[in-house]
C-alpha atoms as a PDB file:
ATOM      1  CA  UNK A   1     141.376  76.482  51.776  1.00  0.00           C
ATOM      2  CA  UNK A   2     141.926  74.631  48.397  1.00  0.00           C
ATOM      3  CA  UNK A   3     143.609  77.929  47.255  1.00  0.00           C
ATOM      4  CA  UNK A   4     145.741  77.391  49.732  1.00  0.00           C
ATOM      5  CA  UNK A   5     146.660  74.272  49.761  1.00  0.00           C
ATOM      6  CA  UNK A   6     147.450  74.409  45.577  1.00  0.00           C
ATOM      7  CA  UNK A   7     149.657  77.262  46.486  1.00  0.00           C
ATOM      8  CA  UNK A   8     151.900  75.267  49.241  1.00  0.00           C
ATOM      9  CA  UNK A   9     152.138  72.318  46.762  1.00  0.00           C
ATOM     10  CA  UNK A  10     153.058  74.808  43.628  1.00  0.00           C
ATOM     11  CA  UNK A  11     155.790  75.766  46.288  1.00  0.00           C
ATOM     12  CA  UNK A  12     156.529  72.386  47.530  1.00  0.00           C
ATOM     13  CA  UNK A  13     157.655  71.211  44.113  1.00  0.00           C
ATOM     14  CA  UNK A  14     158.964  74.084  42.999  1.00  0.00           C
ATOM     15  CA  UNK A  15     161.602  73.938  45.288  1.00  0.00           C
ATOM     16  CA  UNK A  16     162.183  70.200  44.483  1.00  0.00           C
ATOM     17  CA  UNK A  17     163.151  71.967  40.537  1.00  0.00           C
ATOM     18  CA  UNK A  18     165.851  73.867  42.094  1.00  0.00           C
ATOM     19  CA  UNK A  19     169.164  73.322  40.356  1.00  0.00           C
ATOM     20  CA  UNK A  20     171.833  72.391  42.754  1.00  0.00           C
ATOM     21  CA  UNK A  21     173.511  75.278  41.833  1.00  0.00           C
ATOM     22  CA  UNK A  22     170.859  77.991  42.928  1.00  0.00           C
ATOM     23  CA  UNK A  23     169.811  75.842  46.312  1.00  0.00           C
ATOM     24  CA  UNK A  24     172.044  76.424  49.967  1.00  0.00           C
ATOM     25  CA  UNK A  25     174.879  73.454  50.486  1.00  0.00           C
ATOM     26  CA  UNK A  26     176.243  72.299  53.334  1.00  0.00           C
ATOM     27  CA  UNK A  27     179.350  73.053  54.090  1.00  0.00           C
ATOM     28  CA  UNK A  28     180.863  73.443  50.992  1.00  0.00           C
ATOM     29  CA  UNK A  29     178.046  76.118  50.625  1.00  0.00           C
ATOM     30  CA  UNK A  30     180.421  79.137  52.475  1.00  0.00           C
ATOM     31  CA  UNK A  31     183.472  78.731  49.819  1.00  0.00           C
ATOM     32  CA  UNK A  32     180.259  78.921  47.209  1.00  0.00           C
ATOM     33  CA  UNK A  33     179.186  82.210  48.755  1.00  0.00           C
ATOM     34  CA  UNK A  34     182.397  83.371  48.986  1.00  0.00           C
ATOM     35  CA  UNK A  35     183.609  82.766  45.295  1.00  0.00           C
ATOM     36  CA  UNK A  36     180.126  84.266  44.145  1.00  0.00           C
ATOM     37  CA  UNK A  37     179.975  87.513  46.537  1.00  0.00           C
ATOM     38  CA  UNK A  38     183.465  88.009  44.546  1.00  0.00           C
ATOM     39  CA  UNK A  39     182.311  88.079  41.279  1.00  0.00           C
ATOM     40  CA  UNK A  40     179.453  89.904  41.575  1.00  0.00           C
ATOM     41  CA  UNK A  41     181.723  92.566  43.294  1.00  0.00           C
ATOM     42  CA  UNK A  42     183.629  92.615  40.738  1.00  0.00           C
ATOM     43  CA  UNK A  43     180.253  92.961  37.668  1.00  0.00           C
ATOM     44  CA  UNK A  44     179.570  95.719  40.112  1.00  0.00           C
ATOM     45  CA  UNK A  45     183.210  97.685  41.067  1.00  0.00           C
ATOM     46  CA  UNK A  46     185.664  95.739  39.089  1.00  0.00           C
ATOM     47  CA  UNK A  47     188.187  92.886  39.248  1.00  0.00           C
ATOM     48  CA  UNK A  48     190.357  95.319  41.259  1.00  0.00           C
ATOM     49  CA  UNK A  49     188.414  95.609  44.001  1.00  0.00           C
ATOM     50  CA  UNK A  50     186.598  92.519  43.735  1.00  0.00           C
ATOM     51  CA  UNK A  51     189.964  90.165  43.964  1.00  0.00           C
ATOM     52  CA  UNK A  52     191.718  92.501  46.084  1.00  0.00           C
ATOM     53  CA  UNK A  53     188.871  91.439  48.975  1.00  0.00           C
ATOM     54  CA  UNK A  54     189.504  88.078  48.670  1.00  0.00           C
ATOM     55  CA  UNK A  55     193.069  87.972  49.317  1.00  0.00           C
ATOM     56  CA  UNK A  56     196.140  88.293  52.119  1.00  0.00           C
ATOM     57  CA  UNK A  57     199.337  88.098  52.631  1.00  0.00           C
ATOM     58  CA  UNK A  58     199.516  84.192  51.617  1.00  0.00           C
ATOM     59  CA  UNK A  59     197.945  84.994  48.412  1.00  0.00           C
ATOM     60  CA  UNK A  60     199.266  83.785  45.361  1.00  0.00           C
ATOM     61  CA  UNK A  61     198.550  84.701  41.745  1.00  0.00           C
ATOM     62  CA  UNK A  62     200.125  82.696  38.902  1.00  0.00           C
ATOM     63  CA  UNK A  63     200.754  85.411  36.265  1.00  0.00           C
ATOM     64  CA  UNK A  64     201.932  82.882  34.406  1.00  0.00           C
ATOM     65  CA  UNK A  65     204.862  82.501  37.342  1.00  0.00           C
ATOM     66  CA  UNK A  66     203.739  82.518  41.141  1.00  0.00           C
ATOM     67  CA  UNK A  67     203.748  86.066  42.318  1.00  0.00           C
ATOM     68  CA  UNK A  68     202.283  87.510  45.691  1.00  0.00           C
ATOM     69  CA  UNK A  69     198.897  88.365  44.747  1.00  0.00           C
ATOM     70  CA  UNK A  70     199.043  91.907  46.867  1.00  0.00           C
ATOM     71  CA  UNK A  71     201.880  93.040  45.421  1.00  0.00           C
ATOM     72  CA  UNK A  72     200.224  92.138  41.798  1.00  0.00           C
ATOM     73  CA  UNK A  73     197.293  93.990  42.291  1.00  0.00           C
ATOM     74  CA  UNK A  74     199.016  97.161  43.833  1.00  0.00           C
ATOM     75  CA  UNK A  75     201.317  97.319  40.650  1.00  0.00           C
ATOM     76  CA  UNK A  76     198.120  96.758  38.689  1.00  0.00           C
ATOM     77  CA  UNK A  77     199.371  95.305  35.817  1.00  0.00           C
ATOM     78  CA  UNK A  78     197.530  94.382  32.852  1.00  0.00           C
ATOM     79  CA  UNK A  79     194.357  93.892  34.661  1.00  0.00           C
ATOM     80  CA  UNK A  80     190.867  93.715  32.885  1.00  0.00           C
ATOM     81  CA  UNK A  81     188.679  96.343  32.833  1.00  0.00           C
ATOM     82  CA  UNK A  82     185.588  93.618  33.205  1.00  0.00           C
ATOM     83  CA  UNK A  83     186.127  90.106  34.513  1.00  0.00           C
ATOM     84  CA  UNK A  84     183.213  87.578  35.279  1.00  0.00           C
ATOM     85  CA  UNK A  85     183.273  84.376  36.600  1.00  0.00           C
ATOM     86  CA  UNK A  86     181.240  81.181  38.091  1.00  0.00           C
ATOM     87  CA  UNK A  87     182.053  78.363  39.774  1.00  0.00           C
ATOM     88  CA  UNK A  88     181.151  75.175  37.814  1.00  0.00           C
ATOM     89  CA  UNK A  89     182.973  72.686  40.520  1.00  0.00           C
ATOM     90  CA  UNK A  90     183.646  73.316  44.352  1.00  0.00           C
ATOM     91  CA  UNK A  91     185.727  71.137  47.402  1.00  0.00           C
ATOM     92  CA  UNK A  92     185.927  71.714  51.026  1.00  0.00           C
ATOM     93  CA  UNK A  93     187.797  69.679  53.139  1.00  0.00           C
ATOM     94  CA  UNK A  94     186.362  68.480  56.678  1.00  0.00           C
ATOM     95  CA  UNK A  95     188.669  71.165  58.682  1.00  0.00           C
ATOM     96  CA  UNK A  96     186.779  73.510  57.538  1.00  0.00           C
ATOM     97  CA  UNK A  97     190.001  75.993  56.441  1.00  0.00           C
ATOM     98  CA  UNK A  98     190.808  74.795  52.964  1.00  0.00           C
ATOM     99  CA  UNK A  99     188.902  74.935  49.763  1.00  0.00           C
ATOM    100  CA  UNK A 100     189.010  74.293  45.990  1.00  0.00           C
ATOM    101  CA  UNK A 101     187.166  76.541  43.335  1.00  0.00           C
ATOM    102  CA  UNK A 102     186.949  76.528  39.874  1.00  0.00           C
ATOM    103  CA  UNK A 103     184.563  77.640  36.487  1.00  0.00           C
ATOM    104  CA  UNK A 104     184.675  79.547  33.433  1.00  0.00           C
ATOM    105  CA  UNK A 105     185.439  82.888  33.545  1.00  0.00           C
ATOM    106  CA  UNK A 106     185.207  85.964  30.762  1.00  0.00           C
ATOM    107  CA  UNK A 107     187.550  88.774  30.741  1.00  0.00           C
ATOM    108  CA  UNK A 108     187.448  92.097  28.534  1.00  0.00           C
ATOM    109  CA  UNK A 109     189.350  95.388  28.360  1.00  0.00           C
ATOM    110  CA  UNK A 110     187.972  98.556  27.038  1.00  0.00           C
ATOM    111  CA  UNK A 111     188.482  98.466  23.380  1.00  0.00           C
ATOM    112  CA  UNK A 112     189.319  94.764  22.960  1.00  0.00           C
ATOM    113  CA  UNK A 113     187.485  91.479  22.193  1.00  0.00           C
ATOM    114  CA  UNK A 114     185.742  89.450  25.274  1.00  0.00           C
ATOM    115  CA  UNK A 115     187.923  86.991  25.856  1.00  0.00           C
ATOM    116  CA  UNK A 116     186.842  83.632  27.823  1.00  0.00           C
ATOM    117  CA  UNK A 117     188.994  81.117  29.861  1.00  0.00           C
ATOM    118  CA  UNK A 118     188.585  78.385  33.015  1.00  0.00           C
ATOM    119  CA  UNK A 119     189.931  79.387  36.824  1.00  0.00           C
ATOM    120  CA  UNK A 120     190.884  77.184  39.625  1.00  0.00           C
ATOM    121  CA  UNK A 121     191.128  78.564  42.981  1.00  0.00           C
ATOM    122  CA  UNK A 122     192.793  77.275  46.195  1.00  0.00           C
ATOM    123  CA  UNK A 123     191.028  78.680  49.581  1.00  0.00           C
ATOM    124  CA  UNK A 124     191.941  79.301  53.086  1.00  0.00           C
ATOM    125  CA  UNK A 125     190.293  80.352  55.932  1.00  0.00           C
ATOM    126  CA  UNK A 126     192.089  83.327  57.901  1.00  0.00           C
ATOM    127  CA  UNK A 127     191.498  83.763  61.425  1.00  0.00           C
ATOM    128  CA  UNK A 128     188.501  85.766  61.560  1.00  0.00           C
ATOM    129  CA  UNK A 129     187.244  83.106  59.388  1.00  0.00           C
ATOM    130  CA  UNK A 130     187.056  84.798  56.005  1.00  0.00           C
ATOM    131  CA  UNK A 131     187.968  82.706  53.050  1.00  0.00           C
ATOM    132  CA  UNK A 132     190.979  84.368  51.211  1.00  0.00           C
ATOM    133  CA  UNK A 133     192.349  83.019  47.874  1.00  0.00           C
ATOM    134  CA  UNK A 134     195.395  80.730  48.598  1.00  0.00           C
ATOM    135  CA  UNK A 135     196.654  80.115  45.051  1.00  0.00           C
ATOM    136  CA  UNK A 136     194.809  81.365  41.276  1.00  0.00           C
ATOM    137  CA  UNK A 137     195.668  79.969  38.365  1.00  0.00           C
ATOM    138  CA  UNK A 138     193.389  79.982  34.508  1.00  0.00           C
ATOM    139  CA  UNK A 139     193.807  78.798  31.285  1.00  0.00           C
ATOM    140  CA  UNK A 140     192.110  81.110  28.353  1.00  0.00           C
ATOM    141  CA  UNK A 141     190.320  79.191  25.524  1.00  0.00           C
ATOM    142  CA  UNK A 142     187.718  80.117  22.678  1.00  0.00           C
ATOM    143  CA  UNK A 143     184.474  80.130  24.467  1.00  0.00           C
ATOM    144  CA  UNK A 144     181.829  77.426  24.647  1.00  0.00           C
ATOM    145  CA  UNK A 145     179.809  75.437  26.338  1.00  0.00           C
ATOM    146  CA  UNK A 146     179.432  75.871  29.967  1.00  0.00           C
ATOM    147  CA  UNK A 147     178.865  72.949  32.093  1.00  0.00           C
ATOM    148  CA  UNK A 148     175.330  73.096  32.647  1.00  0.00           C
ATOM    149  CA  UNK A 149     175.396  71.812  36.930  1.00  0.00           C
ATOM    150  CA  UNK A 150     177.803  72.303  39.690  1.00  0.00           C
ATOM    151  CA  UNK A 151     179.884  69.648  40.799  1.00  0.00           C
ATOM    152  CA  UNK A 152     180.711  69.577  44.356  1.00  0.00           C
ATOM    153  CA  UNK A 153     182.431  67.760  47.304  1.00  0.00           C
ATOM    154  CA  UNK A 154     180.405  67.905  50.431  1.00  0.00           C
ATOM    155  CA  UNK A 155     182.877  66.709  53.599  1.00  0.00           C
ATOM    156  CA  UNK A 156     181.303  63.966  55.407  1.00  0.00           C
ATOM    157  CA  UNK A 157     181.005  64.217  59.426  1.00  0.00           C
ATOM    158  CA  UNK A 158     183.637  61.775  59.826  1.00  0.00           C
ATOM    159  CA  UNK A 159     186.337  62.673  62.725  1.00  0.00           C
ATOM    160  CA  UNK A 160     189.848  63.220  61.542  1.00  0.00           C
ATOM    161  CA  UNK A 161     193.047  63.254  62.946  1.00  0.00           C
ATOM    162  CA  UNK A 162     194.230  66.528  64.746  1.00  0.00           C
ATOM    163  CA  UNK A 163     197.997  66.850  64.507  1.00  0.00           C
ATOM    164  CA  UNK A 164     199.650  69.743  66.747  1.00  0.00           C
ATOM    165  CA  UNK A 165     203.453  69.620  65.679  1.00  0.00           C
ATOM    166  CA  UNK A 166     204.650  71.198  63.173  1.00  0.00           C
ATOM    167  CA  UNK A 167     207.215  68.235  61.847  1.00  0.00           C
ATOM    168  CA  UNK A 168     204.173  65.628  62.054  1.00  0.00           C
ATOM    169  CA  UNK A 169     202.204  68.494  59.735  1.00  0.00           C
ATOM    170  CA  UNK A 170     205.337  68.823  57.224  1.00  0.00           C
ATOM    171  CA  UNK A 171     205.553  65.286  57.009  1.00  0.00           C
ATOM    172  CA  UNK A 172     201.665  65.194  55.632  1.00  0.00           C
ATOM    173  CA  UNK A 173     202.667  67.472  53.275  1.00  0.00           C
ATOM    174  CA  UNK A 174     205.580  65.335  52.091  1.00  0.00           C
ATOM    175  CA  UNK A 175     203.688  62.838  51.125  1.00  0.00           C
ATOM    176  CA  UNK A 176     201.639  64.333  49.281  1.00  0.00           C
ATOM    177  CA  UNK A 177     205.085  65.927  47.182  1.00  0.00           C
ATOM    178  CA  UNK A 178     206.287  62.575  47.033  1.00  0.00           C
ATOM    179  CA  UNK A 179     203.377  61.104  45.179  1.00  0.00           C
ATOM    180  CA  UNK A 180     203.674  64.423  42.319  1.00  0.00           C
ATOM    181  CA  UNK A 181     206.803  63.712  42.243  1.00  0.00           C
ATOM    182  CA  UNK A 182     206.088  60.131  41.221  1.00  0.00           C
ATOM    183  CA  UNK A 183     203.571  60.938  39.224  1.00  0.00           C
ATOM    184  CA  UNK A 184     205.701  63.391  37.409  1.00  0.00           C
ATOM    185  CA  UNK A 185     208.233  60.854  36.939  1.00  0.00           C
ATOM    186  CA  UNK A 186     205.781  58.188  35.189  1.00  0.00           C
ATOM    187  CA  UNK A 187     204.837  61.031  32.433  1.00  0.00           C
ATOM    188  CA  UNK A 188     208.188  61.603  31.489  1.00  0.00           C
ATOM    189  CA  UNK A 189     207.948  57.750  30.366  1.00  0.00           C
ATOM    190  CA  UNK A 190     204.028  57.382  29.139  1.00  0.00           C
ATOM    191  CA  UNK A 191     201.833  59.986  29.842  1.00  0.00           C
ATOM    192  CA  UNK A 192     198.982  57.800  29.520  1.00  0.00           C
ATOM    193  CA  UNK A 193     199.787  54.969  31.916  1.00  0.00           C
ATOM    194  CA  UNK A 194     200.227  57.993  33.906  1.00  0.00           C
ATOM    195  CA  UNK A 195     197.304  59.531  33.835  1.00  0.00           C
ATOM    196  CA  UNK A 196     195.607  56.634  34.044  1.00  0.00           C
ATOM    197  CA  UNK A 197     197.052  55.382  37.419  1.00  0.00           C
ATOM    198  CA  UNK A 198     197.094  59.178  39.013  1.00  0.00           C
ATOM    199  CA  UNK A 199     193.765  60.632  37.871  1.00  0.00           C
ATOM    200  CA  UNK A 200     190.439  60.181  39.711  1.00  0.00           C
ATOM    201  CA  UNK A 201     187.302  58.686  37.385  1.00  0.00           C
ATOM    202  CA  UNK A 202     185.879  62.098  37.654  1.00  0.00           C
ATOM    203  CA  UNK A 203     189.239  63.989  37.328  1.00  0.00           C
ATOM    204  CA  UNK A 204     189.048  67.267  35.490  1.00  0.00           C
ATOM    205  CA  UNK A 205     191.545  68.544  32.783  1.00  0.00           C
ATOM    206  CA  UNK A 206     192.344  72.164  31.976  1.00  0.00           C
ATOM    207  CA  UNK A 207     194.449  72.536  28.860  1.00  0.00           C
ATOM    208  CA  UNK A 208     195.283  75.798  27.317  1.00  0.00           C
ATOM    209  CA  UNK A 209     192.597  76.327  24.227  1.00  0.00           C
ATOM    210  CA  UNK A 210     190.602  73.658  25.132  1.00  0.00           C
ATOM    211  CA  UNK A 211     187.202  73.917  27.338  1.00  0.00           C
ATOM    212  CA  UNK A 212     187.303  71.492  30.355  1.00  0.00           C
ATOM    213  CA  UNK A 213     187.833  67.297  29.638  1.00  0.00           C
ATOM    214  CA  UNK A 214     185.843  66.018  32.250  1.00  0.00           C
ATOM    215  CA  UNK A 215     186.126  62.479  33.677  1.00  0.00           C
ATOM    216  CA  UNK A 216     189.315  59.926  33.391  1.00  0.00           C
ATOM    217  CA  UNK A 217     188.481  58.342  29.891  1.00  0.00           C
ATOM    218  CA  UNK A 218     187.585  61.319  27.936  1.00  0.00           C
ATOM    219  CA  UNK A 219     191.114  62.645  29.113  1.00  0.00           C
ATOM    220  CA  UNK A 220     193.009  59.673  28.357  1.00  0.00           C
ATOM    221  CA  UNK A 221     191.335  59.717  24.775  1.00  0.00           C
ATOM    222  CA  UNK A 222     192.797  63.513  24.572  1.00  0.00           C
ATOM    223  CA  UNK A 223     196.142  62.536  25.856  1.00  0.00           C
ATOM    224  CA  UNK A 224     196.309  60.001  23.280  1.00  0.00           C
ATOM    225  CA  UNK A 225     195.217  62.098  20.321  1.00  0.00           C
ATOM    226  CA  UNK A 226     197.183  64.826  21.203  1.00  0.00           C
ATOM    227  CA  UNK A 227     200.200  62.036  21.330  1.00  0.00           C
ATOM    228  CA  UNK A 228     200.828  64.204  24.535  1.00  0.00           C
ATOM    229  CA  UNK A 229     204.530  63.798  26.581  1.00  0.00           C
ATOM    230  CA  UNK A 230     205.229  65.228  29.493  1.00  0.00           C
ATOM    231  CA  UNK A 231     207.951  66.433  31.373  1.00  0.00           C
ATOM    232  CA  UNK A 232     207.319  68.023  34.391  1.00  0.00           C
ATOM    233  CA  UNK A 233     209.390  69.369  37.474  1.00  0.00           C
ATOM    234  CA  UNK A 234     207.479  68.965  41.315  1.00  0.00           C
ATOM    235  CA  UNK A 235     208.104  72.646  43.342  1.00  0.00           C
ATOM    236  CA  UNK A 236     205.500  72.909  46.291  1.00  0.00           C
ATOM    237  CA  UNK A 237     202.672  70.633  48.224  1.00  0.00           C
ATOM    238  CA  UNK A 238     200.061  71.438  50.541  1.00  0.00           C
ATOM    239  CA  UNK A 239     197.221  69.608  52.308  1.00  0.00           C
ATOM    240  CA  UNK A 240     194.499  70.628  54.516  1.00  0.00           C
ATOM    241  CA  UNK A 241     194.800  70.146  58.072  1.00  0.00           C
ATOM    242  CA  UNK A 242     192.327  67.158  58.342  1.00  0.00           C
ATOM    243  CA  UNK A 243     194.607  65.791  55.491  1.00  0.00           C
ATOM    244  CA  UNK A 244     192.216  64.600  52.656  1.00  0.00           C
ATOM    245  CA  UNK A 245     193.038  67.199  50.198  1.00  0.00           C
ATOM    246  CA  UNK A 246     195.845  68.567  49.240  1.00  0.00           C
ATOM    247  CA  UNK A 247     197.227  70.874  45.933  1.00  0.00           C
ATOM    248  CA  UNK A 248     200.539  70.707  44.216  1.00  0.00           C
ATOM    249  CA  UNK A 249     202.223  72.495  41.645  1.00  0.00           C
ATOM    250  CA  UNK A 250     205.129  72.598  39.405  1.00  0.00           C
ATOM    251  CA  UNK A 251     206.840  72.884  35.896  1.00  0.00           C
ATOM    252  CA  UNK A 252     206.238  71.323  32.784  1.00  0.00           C
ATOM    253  CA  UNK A 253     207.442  70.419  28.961  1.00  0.00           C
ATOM    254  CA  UNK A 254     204.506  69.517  27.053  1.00  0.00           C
ATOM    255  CA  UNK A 255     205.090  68.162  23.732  1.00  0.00           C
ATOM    256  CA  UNK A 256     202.591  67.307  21.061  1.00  0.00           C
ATOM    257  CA  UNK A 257     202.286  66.585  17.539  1.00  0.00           C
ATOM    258  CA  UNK A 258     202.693  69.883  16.349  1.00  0.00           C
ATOM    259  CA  UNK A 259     204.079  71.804  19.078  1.00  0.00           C
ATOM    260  CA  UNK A 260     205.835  72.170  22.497  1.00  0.00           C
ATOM    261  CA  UNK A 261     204.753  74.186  25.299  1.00  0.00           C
ATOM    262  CA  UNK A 262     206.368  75.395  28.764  1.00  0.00           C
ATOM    263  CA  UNK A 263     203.601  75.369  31.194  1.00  0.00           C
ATOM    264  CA  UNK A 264     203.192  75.395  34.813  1.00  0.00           C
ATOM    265  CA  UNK A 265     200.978  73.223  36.557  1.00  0.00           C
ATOM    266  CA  UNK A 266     198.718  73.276  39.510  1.00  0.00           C
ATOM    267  CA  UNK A 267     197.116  69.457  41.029  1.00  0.00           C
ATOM    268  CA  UNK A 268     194.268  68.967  42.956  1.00  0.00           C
ATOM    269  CA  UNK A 269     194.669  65.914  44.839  1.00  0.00           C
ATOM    270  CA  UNK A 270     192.091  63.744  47.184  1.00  0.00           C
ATOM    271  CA  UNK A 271     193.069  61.007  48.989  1.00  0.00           C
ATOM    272  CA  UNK A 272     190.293  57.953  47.947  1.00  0.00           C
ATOM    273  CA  UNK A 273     188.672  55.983  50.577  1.00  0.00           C
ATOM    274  CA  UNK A 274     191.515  52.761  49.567  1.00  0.00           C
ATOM    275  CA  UNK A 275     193.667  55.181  51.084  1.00  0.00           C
ATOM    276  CA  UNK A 276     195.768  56.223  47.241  1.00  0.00           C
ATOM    277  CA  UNK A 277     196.170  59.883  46.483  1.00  0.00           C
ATOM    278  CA  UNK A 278     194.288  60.455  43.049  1.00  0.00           C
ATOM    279  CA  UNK A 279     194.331  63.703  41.150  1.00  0.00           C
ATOM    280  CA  UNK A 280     191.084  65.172  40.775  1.00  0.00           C
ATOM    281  CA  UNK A 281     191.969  68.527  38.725  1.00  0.00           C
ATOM    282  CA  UNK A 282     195.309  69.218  36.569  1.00  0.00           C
ATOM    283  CA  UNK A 283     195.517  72.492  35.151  1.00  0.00           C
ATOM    284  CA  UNK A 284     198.301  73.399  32.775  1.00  0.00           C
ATOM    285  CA  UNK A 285     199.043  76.980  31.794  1.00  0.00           C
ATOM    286  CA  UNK A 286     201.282  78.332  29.968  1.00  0.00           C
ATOM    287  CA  UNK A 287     204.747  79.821  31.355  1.00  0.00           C
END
């Protein structure tokens, strides 16, 4: 009985050690499943067929430029022989049909050097209820550390309002353009005021040849030291249907001290319980 009993409580507290990564989430826990059943189909029969099962006719791919994402992979350009990735931060909103996804990720052609980068992944649902890849965008860097936990938003069970027209729907999104579009507007003036107003405490930052800045300060310290200016060009908003998340994406100009790049960019936005929108990823790539 003692045996017993020492085996239950080696159990009990061994499941207490679990990283968050490794134990089953809520709801967010189906995008996580989906995003991982990916990539291990693709360690197992290649990016190919691994990406090509996770998208639709909505799909997007930015290759750097948005492309359809079937039509991409049919033409099979240029893609890697082995690709891995994880997912180091994950969203869903409470609807239930839209998602956010993103991680480092490793890539590697027959004959080449491994080469490592960052993804970010936009999710919806189709109607058999299959997450399929929305938008894809990455950034390639040098390698290094991995964040070492997941990061998640877990929906709360809060009701939300159900809109059925389609101009009350297109209005949501609108809102959310207008505020990129003002946001886009403050960094052509200071790119730190606008960072500062627009980005979430926890905000992420994806940068080309830079690992992940996480958290506002640590990007505004970036943005400064970089002497960073900005000017970008708002193209295309979306937002879940129960409205507290939403993407954007666009152009940009991004000069520094010792260079310029043309980039695109792809926003994450969440709308904060004082009812502002706040950016909590920006990913720039470039064009």
């Amino acid at each position: 009985m003692k045996d017993i009993t020492r085996i239950c409580v080696s159990i009990y507290f061994l499941f207490l050690a679990t990283p968050v990564a490794a134990q089953v989430l809520g709801k967010v826990g189906s995008l996580l499943a989906a995003d991982r059943t990916a990539a291990r189909l693709s360690a197992a029969k290649g990016p190919y067929t691994a990406l090509r099962s996770i998208v639709d006719d909505n799909s997007l791919f930015f290759t750097p430029s948005p492309v359809g994402a079937l039509e991409y992979l049919d033409n099979r350009p240029n893609i890697p022989d082995v690709m891995t990735w994880k997912p180091a931060f994950a969203a869903v909103a409470k609807s239930m049909e839209w998602g956010v996804t993103a991680g480092p990720f490793s890539f590697q052609r027959v004959g080449a050097i491994k080469r490592y980068g960052e993804y970010l992944t936009v999710w919806h649902r189709d109607r058999k209820g299959n997450w399929k890849i929305n938008l894809r965008a990455q950034i390639e860097h040098k390698g290094g550390k991995e964040e070492a936990e997941l990061s998640y938003i877990e929906p709360d069970d809060a009701d939300y309002t159900r809109f059925r027209t389609k101009e009350r729907i297109q209005q949501r999104k609108e809102i959310v353009l207008s505020n990129d579009q003002l946001l886009s507007a403050v960094l052509k003036s200071d790119a730190s005021i606008a960072y500062g107003e627009f980005l979430a405490d926890d905000a992420r930052f994806y940068f080309p040849w830079n690992t992940p800045i996480v958290g506002k300060e640590n990007i505004l310290s970036f943005v400064k030291k970089q002497d960073m200016a900005i000017q970008a060009e708002s193209l295309v908003a979306n937002r879940s249907y129960s409205g507290e998340l939403a993407y954007s994406y666009g152009t940009a100009t991004v000069a520094m001290k010792t260079e310029q790049l043309k980039c695109n960019y792809v926003r994450i936005w969440q709308l904060q319980p004082d009812f502002q929108w706040r950016v909590i990823i920006e990913m720039l790539f470039e064009a």
